[in-house]
C-alpha atoms as a PDB file:
ATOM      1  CA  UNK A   1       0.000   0.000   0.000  1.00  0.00           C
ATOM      2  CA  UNK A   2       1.623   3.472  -0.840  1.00  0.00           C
ATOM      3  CA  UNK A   3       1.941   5.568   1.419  1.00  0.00           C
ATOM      4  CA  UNK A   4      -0.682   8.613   2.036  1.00  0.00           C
ATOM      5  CA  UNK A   5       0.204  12.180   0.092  1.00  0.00           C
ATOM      6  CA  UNK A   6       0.652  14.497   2.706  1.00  0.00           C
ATOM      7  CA  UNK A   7      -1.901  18.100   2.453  1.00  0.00           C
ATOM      8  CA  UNK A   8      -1.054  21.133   0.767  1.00  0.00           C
ATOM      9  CA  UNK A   9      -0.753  23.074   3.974  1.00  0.00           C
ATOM     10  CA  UNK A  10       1.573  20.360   5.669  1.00  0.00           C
ATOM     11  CA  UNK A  11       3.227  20.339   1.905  1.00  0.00           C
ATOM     12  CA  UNK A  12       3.508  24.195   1.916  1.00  0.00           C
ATOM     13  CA  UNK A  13       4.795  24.099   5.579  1.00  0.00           C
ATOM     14  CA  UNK A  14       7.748  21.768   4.566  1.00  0.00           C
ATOM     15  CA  UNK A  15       8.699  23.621   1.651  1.00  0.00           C
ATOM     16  CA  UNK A  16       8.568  27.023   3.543  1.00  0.00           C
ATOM     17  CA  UNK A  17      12.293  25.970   5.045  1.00  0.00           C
ATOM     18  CA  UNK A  18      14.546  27.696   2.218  1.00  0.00           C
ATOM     19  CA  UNK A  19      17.537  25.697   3.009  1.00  0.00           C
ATOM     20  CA  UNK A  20      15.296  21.996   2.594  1.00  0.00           C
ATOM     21  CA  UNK A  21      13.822  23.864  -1.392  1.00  0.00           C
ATOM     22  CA  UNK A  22      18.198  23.821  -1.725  1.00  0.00           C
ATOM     23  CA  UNK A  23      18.882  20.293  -0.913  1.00  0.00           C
ATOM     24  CA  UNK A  24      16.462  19.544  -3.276  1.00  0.00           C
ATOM     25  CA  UNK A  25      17.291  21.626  -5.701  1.00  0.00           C
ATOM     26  CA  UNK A  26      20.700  19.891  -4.967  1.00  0.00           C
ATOM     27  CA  UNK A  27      19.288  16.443  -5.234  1.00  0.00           C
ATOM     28  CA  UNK A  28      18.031  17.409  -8.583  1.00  0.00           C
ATOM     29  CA  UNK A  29      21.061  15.725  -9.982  1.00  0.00           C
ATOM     30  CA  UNK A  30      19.713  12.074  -9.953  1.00  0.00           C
ATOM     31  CA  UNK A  31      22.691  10.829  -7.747  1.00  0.00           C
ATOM     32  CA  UNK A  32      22.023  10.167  -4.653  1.00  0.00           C
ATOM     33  CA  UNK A  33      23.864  12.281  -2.037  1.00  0.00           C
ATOM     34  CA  UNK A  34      25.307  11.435   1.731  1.00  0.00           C
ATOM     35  CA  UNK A  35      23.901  14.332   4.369  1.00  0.00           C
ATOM     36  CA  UNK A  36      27.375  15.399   4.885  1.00  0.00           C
ATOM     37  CA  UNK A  37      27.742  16.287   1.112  1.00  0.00           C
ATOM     38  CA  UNK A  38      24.527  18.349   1.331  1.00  0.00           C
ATOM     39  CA  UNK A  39      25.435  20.296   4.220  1.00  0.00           C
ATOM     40  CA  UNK A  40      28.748  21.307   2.331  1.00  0.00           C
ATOM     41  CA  UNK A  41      26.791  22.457  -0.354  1.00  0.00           C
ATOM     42  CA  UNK A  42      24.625  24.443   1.144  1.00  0.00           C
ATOM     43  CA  UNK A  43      26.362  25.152   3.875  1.00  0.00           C
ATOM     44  CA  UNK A  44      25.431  24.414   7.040  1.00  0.00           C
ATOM     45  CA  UNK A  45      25.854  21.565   9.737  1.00  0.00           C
ATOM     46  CA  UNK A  46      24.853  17.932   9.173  1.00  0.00           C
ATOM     47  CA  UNK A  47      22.650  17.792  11.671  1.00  0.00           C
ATOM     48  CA  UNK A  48      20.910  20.719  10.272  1.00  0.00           C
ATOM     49  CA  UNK A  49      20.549  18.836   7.769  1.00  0.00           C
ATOM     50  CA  UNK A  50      19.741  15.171   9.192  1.00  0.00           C
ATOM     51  CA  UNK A  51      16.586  16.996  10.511  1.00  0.00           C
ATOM     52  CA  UNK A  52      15.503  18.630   7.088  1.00  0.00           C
ATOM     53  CA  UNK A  53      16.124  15.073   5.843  1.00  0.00           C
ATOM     54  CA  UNK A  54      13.678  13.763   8.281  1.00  0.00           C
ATOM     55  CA  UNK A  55      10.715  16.096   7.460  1.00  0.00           C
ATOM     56  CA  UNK A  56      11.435  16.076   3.335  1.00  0.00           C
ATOM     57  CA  UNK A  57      11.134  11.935   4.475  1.00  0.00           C
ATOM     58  CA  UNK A  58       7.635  12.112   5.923  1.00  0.00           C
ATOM     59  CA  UNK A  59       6.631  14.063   2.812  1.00  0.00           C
ATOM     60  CA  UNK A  60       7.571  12.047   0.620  1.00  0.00           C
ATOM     61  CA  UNK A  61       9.754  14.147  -1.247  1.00  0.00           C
ATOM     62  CA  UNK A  62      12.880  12.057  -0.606  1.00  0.00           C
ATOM     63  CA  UNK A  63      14.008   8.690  -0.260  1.00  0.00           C
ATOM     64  CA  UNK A  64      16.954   7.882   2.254  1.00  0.00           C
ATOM     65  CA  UNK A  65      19.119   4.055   1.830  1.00  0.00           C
ATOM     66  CA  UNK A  66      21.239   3.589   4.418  1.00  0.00           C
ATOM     67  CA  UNK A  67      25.059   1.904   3.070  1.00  0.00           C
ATOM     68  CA  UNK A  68      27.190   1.211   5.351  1.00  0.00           C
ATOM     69  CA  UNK A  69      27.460   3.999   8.217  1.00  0.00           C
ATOM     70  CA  UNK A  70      25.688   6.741   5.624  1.00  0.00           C
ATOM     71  CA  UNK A  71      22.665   7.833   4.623  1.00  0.00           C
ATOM     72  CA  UNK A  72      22.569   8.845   1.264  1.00  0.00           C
ATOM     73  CA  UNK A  73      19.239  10.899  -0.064  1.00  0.00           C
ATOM     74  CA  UNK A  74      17.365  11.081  -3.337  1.00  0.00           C
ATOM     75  CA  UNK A  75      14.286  12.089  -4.542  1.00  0.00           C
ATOM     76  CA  UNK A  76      11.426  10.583  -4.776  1.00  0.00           C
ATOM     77  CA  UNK A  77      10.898  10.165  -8.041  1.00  0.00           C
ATOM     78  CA  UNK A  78      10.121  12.162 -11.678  1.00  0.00           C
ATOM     79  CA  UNK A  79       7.246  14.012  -9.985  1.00  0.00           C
ATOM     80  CA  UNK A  80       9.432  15.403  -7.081  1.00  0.00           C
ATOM     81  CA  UNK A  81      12.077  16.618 -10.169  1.00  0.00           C
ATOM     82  CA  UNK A  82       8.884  18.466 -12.087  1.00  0.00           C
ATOM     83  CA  UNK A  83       7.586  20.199  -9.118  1.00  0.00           C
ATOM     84  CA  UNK A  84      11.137  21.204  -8.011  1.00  0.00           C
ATOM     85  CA  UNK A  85      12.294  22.629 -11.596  1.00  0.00           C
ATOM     86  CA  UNK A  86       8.757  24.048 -12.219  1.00  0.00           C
ATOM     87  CA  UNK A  87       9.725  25.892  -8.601  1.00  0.00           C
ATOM     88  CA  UNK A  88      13.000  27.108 -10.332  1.00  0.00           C
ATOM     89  CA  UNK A  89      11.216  28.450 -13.101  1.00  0.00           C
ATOM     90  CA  UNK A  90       9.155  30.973 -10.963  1.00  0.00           C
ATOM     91  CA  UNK A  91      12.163  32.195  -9.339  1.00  0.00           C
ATOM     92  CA  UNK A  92      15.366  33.907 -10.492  1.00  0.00           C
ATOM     93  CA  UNK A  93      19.271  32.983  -9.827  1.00  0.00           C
ATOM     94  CA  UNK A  94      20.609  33.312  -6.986  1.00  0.00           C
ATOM     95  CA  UNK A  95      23.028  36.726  -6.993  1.00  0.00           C
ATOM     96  CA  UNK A  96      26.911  35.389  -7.114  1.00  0.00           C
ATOM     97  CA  UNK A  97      30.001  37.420  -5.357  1.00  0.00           C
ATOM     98  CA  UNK A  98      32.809  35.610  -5.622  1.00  0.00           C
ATOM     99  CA  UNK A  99      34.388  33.568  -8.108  1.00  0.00           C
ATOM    100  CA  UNK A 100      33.561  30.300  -7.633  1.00  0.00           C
ATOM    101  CA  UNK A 101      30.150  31.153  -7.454  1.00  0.00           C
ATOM    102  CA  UNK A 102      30.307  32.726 -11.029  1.00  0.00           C
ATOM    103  CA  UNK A 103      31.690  29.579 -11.775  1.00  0.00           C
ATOM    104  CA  UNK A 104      29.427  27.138 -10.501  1.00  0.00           C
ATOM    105  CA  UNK A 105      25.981  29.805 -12.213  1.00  0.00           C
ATOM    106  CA  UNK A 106      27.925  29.498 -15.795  1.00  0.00           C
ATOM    107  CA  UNK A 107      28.634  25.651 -15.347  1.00  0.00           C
ATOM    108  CA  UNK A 108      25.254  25.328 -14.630  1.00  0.00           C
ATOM    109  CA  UNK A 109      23.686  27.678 -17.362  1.00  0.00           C
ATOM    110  CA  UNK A 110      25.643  25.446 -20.137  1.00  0.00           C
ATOM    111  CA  UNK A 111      25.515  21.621 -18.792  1.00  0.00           C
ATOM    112  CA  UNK A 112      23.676  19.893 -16.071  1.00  0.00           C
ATOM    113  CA  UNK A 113      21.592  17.181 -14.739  1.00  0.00           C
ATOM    114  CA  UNK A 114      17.588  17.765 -14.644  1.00  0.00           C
ATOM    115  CA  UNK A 115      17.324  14.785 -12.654  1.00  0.00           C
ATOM    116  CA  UNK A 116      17.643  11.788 -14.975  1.00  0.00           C
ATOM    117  CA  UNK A 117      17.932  14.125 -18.561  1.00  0.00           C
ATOM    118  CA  UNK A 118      20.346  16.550 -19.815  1.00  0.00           C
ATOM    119  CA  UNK A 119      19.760  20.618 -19.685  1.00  0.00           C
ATOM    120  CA  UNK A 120      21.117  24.054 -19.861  1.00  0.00           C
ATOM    121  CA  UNK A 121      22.423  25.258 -23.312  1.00  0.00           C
ATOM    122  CA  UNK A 122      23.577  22.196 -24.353  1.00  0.00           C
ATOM    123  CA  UNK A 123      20.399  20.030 -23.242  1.00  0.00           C
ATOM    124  CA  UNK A 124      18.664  22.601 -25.329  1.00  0.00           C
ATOM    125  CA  UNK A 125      21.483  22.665 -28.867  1.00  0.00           C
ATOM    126  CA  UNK A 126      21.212  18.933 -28.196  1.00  0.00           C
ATOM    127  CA  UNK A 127      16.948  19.046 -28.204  1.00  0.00           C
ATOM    128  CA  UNK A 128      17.294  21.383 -31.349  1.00  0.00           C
ATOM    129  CA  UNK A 129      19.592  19.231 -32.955  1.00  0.00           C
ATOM    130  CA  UNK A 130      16.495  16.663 -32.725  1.00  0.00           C
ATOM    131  CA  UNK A 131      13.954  18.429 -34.266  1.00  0.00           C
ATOM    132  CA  UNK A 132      15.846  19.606 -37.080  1.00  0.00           C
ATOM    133  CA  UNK A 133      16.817  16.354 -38.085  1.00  0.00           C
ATOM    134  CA  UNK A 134      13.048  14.998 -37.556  1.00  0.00           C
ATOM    135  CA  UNK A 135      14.055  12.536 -34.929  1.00  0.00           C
ATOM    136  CA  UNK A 136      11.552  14.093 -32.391  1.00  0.00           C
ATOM    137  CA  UNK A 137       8.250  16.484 -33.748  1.00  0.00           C
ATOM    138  CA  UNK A 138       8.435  20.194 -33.060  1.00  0.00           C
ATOM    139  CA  UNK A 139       7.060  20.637 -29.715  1.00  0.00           C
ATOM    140  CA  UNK A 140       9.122  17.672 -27.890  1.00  0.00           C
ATOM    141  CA  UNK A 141       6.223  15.455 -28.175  1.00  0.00           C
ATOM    142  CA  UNK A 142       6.863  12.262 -29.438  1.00  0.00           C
ATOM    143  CA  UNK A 143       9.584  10.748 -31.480  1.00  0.00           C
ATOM    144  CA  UNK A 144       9.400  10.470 -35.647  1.00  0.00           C
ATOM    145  CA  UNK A 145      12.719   8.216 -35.676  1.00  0.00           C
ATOM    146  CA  UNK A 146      13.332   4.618 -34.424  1.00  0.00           C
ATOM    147  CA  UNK A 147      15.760   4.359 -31.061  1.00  0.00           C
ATOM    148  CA  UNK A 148      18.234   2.542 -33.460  1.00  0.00           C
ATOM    149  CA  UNK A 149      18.473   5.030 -35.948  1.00  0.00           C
ATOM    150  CA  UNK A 150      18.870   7.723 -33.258  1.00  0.00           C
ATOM    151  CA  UNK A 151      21.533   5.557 -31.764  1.00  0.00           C
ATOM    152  CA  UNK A 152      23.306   4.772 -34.851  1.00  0.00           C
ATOM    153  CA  UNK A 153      23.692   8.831 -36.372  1.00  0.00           C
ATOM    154  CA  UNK A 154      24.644   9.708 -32.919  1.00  0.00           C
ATOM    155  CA  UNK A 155      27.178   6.826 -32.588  1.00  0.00           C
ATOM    156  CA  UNK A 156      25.625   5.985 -28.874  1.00  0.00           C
ATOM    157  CA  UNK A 157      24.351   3.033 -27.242  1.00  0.00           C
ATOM    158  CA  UNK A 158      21.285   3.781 -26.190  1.00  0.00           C
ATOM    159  CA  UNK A 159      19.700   1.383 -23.720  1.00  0.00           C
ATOM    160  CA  UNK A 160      15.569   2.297 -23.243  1.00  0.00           C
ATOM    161  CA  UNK A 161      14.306   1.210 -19.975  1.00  0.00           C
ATOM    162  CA  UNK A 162      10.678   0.299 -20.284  1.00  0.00           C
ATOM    163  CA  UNK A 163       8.671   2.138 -17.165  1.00  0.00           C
ATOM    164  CA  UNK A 164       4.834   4.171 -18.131  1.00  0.00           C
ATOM    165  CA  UNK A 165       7.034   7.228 -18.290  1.00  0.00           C
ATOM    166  CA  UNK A 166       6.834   9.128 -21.782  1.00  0.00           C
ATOM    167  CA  UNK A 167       9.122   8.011 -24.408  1.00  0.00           C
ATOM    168  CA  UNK A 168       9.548  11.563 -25.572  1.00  0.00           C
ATOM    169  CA  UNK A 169       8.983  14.454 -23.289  1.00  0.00           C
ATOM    170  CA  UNK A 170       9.728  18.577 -23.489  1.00  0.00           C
ATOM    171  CA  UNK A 171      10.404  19.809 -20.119  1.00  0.00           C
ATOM    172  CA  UNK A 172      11.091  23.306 -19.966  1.00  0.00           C
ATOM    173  CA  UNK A 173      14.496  24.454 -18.864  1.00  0.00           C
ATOM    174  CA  UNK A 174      14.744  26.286 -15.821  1.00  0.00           C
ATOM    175  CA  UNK A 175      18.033  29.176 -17.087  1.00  0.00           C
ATOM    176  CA  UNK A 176      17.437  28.800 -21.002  1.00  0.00           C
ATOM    177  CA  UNK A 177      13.067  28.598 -20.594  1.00  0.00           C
ATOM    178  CA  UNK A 178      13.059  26.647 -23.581  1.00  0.00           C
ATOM    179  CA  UNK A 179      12.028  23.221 -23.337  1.00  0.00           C
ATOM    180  CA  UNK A 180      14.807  20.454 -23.416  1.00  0.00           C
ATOM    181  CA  UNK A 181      14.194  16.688 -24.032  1.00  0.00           C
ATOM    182  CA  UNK A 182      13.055  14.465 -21.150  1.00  0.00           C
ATOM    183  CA  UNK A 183      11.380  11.400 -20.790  1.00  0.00           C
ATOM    184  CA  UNK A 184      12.988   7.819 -21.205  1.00  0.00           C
ATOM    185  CA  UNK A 185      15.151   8.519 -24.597  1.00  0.00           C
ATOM    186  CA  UNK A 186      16.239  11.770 -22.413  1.00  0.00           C
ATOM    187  CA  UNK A 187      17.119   9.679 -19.469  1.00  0.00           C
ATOM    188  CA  UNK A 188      18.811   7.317 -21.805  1.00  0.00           C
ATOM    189  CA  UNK A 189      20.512   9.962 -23.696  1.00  0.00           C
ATOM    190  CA  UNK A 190      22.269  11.115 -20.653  1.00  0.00           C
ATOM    191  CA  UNK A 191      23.073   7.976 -19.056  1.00  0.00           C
ATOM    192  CA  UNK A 192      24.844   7.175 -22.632  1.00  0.00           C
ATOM    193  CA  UNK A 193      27.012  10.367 -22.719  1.00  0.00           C
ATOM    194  CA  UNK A 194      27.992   9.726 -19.076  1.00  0.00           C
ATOM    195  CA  UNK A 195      29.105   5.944 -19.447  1.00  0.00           C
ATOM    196  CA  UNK A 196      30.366   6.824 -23.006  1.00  0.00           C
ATOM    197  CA  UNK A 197      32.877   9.717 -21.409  1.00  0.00           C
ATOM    198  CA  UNK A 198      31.547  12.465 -23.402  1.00  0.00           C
ATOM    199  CA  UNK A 199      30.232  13.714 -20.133  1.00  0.00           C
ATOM    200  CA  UNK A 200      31.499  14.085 -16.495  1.00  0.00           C
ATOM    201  CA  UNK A 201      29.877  14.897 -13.334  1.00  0.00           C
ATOM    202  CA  UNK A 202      31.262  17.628 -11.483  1.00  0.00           C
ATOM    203  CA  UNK A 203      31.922  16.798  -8.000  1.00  0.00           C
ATOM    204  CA  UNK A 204      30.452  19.929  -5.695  1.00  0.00           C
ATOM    205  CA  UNK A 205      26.951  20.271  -7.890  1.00  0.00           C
ATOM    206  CA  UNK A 206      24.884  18.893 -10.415  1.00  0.00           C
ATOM    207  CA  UNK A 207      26.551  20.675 -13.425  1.00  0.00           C
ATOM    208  CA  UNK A 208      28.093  18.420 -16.438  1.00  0.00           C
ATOM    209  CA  UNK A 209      31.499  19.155 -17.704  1.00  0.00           C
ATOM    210  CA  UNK A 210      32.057  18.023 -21.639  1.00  0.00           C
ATOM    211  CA  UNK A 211      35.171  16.097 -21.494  1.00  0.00           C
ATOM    212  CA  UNK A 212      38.038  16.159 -24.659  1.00  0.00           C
ATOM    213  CA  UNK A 213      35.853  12.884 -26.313  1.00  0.00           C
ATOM    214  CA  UNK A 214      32.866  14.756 -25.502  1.00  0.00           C
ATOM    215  CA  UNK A 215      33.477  17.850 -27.597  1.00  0.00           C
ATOM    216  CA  UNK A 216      34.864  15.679 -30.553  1.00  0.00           C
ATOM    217  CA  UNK A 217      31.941  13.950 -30.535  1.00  0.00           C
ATOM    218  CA  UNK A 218      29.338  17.051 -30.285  1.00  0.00           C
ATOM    219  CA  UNK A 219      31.548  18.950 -33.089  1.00  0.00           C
ATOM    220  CA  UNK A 220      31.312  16.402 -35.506  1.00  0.00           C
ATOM    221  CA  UNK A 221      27.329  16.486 -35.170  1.00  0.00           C
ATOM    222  CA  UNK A 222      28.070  20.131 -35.549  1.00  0.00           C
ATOM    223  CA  UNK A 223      26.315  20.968 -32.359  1.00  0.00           C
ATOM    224  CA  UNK A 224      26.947  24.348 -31.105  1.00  0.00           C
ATOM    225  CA  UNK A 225      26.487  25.456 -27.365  1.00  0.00           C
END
């Protein structure tokens, strides 16, 4: 039996905390996070944070696992990601100071992880990229091409998981607000330019850093970004 969806005023309540919308926002990277690693990136204790764990937990907008002697967090699920980027959406960047937070808004703005997918500018060349070559329809609907033919122009191995998630889906991009391409070929797409080294996870956020293969590979579709 699943569990019961809490109210909108005990949801509203929860989300009120700004520090537990940032660990999600944070978590909106797909990987699963220890509580210490959250705290460092948002900066504040871990037990701060072992208690806005606990309440995003009885929610039901987070999952904990426990390995080992840590608890690692993730979110719920595809919903959770939706409502937390639609969130983003209605909001504007954070103002930066210092370098590295310059850094980490640009890094962001040009590659990262919408949960399971692929965003920022070169989610959205990639999306683009797409459409033009009628592998997907206009509005990020639905795909025209077959997975193999997709797989073979872009020289990936793309591996579709089978769930009642959309095959195609356009979910609009928090920093560009153009949609991007979600859905199980997104997640796949992703998961195939991570494991195929044309990606790489940054380690103190969710932004994606195109490695030396990476921008080989994305020049020779002629994919600008």
């Amino acid at each position: 039996m699943s569990e019961p969806l809490p109210s909108v005023e005990a949801l509203g309540q929860v989300l009120a905390e700004p520090r537990r919308l940032r660990m999600l926002q944070e978590l909106l990277g797909g990987v699963p996070l220890p509580a210490g690693a959250l705290a460092a990136r948002i900066g504040v204790a871990p037990s701060t944070v072992s208690g806005h764990l606990a309440r995003l937990q009885e929610s039901g907008l987070v999952r904990i696992e426990q390995r080992g002697r840590t608890r690692y967090a993730r979110l719920a699920g595809p919903d959770v990601a939706d409502a937390v980027e639609t969130l983003l959406r209605m909001t504007s960047e954070d103002p930066v100071s210092s370098w590295s937070g310059s850094d980490r808004q640009l890094a962001m703005r040009r590659a990262r992880s919408c949960y399971d997918h692929l965003a920022g500018d070169l989610g959205i060349a990639l999306t683009d990229l797409f459409v033009a070559r009628r592998w997907i329809d206009s509005d990020v609907g639905s795909a025209r091409a077959s997975i193999e033919n997709i797989s073979q122009a872009l020289r990936l191995r793309l591996q579709i998981s089978e769930s009642s998630r959309p095959l195609v889906r356009g979910c609009p991009d928090w920093t560009a607000r153009r949609p991007h391409l979600a859905g199980r070929l997104g997640a796949a797409i992703l998961s195939a330019l991570l494991s195929e080294d044309w990606l790489a996870r940054r380690r103190h956020d969710r932004a994606l850093r195109v490695t030396d293969r990476g921008q080989e590979r994305f020049a020779a579709l002629d994919l600008t970004y």
